[in-house]
Protein backbone atom coordinates (compact mmCIF):
# COMPACT_ATOMS: atom_id res chain seq x y z
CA UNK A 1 -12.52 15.29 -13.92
CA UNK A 2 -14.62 13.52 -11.21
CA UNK A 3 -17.23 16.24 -10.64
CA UNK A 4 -20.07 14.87 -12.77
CA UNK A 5 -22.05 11.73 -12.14
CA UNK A 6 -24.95 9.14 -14.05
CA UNK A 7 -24.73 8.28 -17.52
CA UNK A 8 -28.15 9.27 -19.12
CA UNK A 9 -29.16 11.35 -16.16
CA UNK A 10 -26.11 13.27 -15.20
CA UNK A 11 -25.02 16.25 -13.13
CA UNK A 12 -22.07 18.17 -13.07
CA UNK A 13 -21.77 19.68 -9.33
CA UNK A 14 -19.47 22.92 -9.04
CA UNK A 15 -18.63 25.34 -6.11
CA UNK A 16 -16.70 25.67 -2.25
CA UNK A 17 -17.64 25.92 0.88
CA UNK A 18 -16.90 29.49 1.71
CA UNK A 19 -16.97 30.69 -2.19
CA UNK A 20 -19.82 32.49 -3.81
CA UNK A 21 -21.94 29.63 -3.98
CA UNK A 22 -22.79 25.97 -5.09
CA UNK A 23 -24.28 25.22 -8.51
CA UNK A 24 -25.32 21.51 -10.33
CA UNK A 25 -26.37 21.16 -13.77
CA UNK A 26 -29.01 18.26 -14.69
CA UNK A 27 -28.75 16.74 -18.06
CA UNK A 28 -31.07 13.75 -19.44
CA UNK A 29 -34.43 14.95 -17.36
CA UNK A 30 -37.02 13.67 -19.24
CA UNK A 31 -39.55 16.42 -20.36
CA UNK A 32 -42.92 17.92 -19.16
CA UNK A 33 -42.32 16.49 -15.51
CA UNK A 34 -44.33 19.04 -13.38
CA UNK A 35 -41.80 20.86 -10.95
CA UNK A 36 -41.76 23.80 -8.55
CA UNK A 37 -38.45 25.29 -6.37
CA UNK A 38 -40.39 24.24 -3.39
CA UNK A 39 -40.14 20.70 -3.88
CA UNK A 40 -36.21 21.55 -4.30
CA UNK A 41 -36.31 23.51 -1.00
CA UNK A 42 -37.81 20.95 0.70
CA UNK A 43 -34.68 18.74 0.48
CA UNK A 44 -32.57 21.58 0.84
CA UNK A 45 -33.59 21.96 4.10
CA UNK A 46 -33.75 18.83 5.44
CA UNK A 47 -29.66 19.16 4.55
CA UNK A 48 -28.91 22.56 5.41
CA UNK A 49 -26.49 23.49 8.17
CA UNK A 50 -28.22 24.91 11.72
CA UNK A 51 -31.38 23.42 11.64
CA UNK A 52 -30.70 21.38 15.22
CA UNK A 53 -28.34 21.40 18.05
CA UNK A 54 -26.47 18.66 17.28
CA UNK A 55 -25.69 20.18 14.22
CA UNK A 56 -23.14 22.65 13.08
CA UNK A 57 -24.67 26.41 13.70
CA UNK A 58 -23.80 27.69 10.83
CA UNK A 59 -26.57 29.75 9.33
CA UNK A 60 -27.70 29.36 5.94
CA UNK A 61 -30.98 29.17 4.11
CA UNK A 62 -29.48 27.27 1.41
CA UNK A 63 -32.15 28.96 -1.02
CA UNK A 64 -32.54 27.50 -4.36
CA UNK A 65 -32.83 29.68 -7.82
CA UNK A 66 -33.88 27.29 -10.96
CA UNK A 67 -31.69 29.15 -13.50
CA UNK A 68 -32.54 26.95 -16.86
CA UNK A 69 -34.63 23.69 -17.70
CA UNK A 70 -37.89 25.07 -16.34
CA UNK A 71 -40.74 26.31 -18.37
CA UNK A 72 -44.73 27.24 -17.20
CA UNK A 73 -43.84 25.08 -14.14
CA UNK A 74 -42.68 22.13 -15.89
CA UNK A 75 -39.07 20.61 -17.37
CA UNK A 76 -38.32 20.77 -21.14
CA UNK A 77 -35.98 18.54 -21.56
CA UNK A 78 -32.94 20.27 -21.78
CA UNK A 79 -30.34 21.09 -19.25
CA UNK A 80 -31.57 22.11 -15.64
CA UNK A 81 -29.33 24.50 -13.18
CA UNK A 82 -29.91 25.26 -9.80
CA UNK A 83 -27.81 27.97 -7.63
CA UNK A 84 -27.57 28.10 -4.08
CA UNK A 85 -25.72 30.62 -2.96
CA UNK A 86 -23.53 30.85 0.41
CA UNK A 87 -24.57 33.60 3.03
CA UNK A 88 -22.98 32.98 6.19
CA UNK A 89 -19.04 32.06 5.04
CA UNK A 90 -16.85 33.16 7.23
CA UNK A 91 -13.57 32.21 5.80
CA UNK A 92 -11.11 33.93 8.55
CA UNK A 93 -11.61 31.37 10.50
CA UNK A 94 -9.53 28.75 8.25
CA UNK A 95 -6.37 30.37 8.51
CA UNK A 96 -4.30 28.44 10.55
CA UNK A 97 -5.06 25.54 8.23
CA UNK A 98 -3.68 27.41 5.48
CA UNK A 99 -0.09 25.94 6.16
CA UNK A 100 -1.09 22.90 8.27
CA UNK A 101 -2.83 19.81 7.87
CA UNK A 102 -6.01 18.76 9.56
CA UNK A 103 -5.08 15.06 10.82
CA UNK A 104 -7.35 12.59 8.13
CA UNK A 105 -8.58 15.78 6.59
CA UNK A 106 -8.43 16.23 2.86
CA UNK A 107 -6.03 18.96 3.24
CA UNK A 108 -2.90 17.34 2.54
CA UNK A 109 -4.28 14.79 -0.43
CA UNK A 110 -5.20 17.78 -2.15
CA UNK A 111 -2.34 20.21 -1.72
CA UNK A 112 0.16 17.40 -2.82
CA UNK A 113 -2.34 16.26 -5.94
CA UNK A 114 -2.85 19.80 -7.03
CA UNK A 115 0.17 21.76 -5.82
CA UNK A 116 -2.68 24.42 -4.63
CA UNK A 117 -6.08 24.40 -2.31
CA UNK A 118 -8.97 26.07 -1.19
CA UNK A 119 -7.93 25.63 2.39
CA UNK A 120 -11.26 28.11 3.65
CA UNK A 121 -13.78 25.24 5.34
CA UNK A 122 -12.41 22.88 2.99
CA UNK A 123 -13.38 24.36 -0.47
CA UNK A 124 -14.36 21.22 -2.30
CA UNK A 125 -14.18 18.76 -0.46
CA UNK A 126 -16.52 20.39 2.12
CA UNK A 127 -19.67 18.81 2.43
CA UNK A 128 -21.04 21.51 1.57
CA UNK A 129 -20.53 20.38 -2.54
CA UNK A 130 -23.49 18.10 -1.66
CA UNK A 131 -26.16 20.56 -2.19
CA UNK A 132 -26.02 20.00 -5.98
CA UNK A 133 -26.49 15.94 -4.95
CA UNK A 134 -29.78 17.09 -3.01
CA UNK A 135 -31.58 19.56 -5.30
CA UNK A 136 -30.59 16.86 -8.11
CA UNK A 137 -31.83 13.96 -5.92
CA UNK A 138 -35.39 15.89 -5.20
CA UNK A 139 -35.85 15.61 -8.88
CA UNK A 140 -35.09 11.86 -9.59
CA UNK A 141 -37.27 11.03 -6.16
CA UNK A 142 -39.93 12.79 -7.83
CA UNK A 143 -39.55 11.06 -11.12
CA UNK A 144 -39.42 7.49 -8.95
CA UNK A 145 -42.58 8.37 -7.29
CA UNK A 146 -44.45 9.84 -10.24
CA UNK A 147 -43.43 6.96 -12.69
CA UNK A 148 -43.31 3.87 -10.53
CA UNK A 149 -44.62 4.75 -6.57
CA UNK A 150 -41.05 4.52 -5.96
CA UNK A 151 -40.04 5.41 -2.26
CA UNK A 152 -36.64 5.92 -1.28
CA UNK A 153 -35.91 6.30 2.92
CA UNK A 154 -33.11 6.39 4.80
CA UNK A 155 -32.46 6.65 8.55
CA UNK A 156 -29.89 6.16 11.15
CA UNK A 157 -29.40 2.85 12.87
CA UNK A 158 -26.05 4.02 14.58
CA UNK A 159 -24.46 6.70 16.00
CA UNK A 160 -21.35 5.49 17.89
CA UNK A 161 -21.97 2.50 20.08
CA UNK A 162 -25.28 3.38 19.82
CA UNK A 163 -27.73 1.19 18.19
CA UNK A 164 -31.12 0.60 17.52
CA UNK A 165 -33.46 -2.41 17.24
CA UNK A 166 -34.32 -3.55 13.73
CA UNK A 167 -37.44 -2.53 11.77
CA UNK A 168 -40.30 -5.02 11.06
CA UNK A 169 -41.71 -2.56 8.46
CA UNK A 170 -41.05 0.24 6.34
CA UNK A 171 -40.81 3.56 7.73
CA UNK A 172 -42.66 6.98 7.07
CA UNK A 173 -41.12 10.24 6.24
CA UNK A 174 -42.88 11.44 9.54
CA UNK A 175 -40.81 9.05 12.09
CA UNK A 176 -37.71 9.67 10.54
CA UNK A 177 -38.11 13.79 10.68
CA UNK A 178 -39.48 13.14 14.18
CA UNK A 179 -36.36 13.61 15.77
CA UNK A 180 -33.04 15.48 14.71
CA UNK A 181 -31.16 12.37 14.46
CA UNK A 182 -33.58 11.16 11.94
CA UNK A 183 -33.80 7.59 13.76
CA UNK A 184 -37.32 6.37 13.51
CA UNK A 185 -36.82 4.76 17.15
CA UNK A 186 -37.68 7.11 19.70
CA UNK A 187 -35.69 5.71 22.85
CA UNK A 188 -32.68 5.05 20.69
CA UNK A 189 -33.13 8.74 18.55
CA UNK A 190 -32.63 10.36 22.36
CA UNK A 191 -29.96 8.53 23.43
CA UNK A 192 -28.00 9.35 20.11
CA UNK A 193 -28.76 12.99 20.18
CA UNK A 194 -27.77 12.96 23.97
CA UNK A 195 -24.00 11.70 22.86
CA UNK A 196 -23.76 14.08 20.32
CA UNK A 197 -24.37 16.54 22.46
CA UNK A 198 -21.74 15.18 24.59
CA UNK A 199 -19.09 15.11 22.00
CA UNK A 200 -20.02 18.52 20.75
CA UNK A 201 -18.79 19.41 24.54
CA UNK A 202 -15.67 17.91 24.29
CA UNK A 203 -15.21 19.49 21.07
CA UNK A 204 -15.39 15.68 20.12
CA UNK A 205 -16.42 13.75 17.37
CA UNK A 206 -18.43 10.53 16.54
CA UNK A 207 -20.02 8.84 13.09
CA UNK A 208 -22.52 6.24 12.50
CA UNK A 209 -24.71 4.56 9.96
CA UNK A 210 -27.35 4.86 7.75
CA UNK A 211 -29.71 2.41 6.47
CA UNK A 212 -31.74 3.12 3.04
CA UNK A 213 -34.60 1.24 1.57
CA UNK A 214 -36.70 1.24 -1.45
CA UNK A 215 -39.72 -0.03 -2.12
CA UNK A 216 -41.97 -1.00 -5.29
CA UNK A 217 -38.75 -1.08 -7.68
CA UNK A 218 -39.21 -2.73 -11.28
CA UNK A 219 -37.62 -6.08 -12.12
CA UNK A 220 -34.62 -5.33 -14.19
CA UNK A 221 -32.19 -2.51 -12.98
CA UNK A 222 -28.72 -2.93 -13.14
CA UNK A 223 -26.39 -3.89 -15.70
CA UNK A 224 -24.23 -6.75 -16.19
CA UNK A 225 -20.78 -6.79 -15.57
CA UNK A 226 -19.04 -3.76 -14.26
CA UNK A 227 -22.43 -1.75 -13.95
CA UNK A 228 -24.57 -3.42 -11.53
CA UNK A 229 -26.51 -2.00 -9.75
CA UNK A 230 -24.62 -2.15 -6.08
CA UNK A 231 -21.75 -1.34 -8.00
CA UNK A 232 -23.26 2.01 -8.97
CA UNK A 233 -25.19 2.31 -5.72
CA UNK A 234 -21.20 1.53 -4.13
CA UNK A 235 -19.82 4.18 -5.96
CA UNK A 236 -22.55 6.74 -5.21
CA UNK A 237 -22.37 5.84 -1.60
CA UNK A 238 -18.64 5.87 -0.64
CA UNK A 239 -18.93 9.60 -2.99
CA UNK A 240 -20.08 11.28 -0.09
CA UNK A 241 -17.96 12.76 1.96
CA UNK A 242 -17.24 10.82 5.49
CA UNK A 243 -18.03 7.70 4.12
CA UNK A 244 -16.07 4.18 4.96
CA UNK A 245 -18.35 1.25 4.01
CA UNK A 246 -20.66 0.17 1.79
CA UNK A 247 -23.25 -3.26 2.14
CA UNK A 248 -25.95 -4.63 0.48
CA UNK A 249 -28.25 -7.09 1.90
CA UNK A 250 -26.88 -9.72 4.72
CA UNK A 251 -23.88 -7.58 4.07
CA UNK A 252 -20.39 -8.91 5.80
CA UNK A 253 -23.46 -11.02 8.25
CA UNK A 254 -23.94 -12.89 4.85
CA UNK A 255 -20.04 -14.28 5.05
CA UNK A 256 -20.59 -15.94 8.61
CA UNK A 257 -23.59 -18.23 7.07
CA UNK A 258 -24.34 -21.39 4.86
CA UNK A 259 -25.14 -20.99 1.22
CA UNK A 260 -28.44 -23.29 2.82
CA UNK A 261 -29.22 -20.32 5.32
CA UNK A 262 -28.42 -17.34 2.68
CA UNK A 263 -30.40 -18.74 -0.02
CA UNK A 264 -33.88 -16.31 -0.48
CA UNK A 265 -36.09 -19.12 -1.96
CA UNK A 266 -38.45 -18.06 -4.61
CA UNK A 267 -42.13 -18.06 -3.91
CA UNK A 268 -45.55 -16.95 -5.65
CA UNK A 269 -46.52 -13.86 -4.20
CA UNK A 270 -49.90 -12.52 -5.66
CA UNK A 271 -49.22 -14.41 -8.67
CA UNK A 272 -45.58 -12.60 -9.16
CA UNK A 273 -42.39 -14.17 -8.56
CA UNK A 274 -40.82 -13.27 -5.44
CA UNK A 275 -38.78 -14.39 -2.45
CA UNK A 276 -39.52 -15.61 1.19
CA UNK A 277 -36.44 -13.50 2.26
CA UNK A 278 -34.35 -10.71 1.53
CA UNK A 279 -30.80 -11.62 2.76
CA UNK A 280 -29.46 -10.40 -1.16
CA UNK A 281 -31.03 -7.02 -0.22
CA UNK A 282 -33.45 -6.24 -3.33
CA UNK A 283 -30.14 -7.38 -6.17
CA UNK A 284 -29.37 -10.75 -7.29
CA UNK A 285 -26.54 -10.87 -10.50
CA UNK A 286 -26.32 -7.02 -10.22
CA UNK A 287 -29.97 -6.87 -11.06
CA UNK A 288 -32.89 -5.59 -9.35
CA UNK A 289 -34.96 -8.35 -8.19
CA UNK A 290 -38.31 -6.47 -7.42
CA UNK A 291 -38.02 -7.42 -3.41
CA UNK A 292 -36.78 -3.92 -1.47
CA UNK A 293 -33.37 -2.74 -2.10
CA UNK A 294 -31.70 -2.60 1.05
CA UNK A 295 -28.19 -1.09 2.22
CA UNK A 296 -26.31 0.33 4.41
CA UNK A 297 -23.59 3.23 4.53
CA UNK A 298 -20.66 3.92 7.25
CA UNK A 299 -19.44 6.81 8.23
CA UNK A 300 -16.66 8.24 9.93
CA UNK A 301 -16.10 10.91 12.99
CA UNK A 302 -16.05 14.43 11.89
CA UNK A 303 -12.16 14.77 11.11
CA UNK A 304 -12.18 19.21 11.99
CA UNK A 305 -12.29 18.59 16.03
CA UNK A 306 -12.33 21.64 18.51
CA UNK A 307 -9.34 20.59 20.39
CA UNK A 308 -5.48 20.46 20.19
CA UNK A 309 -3.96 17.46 18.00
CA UNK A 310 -0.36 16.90 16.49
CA UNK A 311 -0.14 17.43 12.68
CA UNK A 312 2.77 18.72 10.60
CA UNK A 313 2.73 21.53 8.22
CA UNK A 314 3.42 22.16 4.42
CA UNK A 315 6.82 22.33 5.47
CA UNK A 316 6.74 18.54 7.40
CA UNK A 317 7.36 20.69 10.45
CA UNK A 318 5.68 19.30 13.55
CA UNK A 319 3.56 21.30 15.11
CA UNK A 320 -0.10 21.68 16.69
CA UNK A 321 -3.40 22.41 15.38
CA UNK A 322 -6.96 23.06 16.99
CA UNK A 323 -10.21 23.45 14.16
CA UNK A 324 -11.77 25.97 14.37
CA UNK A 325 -15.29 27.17 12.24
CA UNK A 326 -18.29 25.18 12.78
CA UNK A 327 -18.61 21.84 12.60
CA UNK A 328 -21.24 19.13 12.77
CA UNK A 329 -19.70 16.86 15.36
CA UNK A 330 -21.68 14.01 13.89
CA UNK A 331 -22.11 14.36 10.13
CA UNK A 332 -24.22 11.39 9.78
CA UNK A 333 -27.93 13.29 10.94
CA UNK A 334 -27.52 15.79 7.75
CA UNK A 335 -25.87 12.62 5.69
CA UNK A 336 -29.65 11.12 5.59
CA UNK A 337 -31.40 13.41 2.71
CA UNK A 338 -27.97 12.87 1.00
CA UNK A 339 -28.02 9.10 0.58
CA UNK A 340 -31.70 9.20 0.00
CA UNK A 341 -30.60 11.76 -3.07
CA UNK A 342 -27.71 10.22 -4.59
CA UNK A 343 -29.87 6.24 -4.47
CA UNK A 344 -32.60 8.08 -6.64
CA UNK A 345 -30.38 9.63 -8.49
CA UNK A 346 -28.82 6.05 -9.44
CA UNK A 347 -32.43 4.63 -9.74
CA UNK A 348 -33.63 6.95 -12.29
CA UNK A 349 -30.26 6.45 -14.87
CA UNK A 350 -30.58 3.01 -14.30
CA UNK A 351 -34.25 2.86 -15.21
CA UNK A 352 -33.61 4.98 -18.41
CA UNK A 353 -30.99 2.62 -19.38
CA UNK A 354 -32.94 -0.14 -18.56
CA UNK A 355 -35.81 1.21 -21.27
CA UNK A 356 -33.42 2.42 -23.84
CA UNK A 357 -32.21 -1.57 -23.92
CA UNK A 358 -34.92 -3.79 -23.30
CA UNK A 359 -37.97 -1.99 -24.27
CA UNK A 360 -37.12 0.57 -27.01
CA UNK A 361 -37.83 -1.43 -29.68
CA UNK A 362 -40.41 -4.15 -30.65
CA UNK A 363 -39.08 -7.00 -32.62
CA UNK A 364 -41.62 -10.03 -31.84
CA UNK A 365 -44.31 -8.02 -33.49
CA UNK A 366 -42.43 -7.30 -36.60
């Protein structure tokens, strides 16, 4: 019913937003890969809510418990659960939206689908569901990195109007973290968190984007025809909450050139095949090509904003509505650990179906 994702490493993601808790199950993690709860936690926090002020101040630790999977400090191959449960829900504070609708909320979508809905912060289609996605994600990054040297990194390139200079190389962990925006330009990083802080004020909203990259991927992923590999990285992508666009590579850039200028010509590089550019952003027939796999995600303004708008109720009767609870009023800071999660978690399946296919059996020797 929608709530689990990957095909031979899955999870199944349960829980609300002001209920007892969020859970995810992991199934498919290969065995005897060394893991601790820190190296959970560690993502965990780089989502949680209240860690900055341009964040919502809601106050949780978002501390993880390893329920199953986990054995003398490493996996055993069967299913893995992790439960985080919620400490600082304060569901009084959604009551008005009980009977009315949050204007490009998912409040009425679900009450008409469903007939019924958690209407306290959400329920699920808080963001707050993405917790599972995170502690999930820190496994497959570690699996990437342990297996291949795989890095996976995203950042912000735009909050608003707001926009920062391209990259000439790939960034660290450290300049992202350096500043609560988690945009590895300093200049731009202050101006963004200095509009957020603005809209916050206003009880205002803004969005943004986020770019991700990854680096020393195998030749290979993706399969052909309705699973390539953008197509699953797509589908991860516009998954998360807040999200409005999805491109790879040159992206919609790519439709305003010449096949002459898009073409990334193949060249020798240390003896490996490679290419001169990257304007097909790491994928070329759905594949990955071995360059870096580039994209980037939009997303939207907050939709819960701390001032009066016009809405209707269950009833269709016009009325008026101000949010109330706390609220990031840019989403797209806490968004980053999320997109880095949900592109490993997409890496590792297709890597595992990759092997399973091409390299499970040996039938030039025989």
């Amino acid at each position: 019913m929608g709530n689990s994702f990957g095909t031979l490493f899955r999870i199944s993601t349960w829980g609300e937003s002001h209920g007892g808790g969020i859970g995810v199950v992991i199934d498919g993690c290969p065995p005897r890969l060394p893991l601790s709860v820190e190296e959970i936690q560690f993502e965990l926090d780089r989502r949680r809510p209240g860690q900055s002020e341009i964040t919502t101040p809601r106050k949780e630790s978002d501390t993880a418990e390893m329920v199953s999977g986990i054995y003398e400090g490493q996996t055993t191959g069967t299913p893995i659960g992790i439960y985080v449960p919620n400490g600082d829900h304060r569901p009084s504070a959604y009551a008005e939206m009980k009977d009315k609708f949050r204007p490009s909320h998912a409040d009425f979508t679900y009450q008409t689908k469903f007939g019924i809905r958690n209407h306290e912060g959400g329920g699920r289609s808080s963001a707050r569901e993405t917790i599972g996605r995170v502690a999930a994600g820190a496994i497959a990054k570690k699996i990437l990195k342990l297996a291949g040297d795989i890095e996976v990194r995203a950042y912000i390139t735009r909050v608003h109007d707001i926009e920062m200079p391209a990259l000439d190389h790939f960034p660290s962990l450290e300049e992202v973290e350096a500043s609560p925006v988690r945009c590895p330009h300093p200049a731009t990083a202050e101006l963004m968190v200095e509009r957020i802080k603005a809209m916050r004020n206003e009880g205002d909203s803004v969005g943004g984007v986020i770019e991700c990259r990854v680096r020393n991927l195998p030749v290979g992923l993706g399969v052909p025809v309705f699973d390539r590999l953008e197509a699953d990285m797509a589908k991860a992508m516009l998954s998360i909450p807040a999200t409005k666009g999805f491109e790879i590579g040159s992206g919609f850039d790519g439709s305003r050139m010449q096949g002459s200028e898009h073409n990334d010509i193949f060249i020798n590089k240390d003896g490996k095949v490679g290419t001169a550019t990257n304007r097909s952003g790491g994928v070329q027939g759905g594949i990955s090509n071995g360059e870096e796999l580039v994209f980037r995600i939009a997303f939207k303004p907050t939709a819960t904003l701390i001032q009066k708008q016009a809405t209707v109720d269950k009833d269709g009767k016009e009325t008026e509505l101000m949010g109330r609870g706390r609220h990031d009023p840019c989403v797209v800071p806490r968004a980053v650990p999320i997109v880095e999660s949900m592109a490993a978690l997409v890496l590792v399946d297709h890597w595992m179906r990759h092997k399973a296919q091409c390299q499970s059996f040996d039938f030039e020797s025989k």
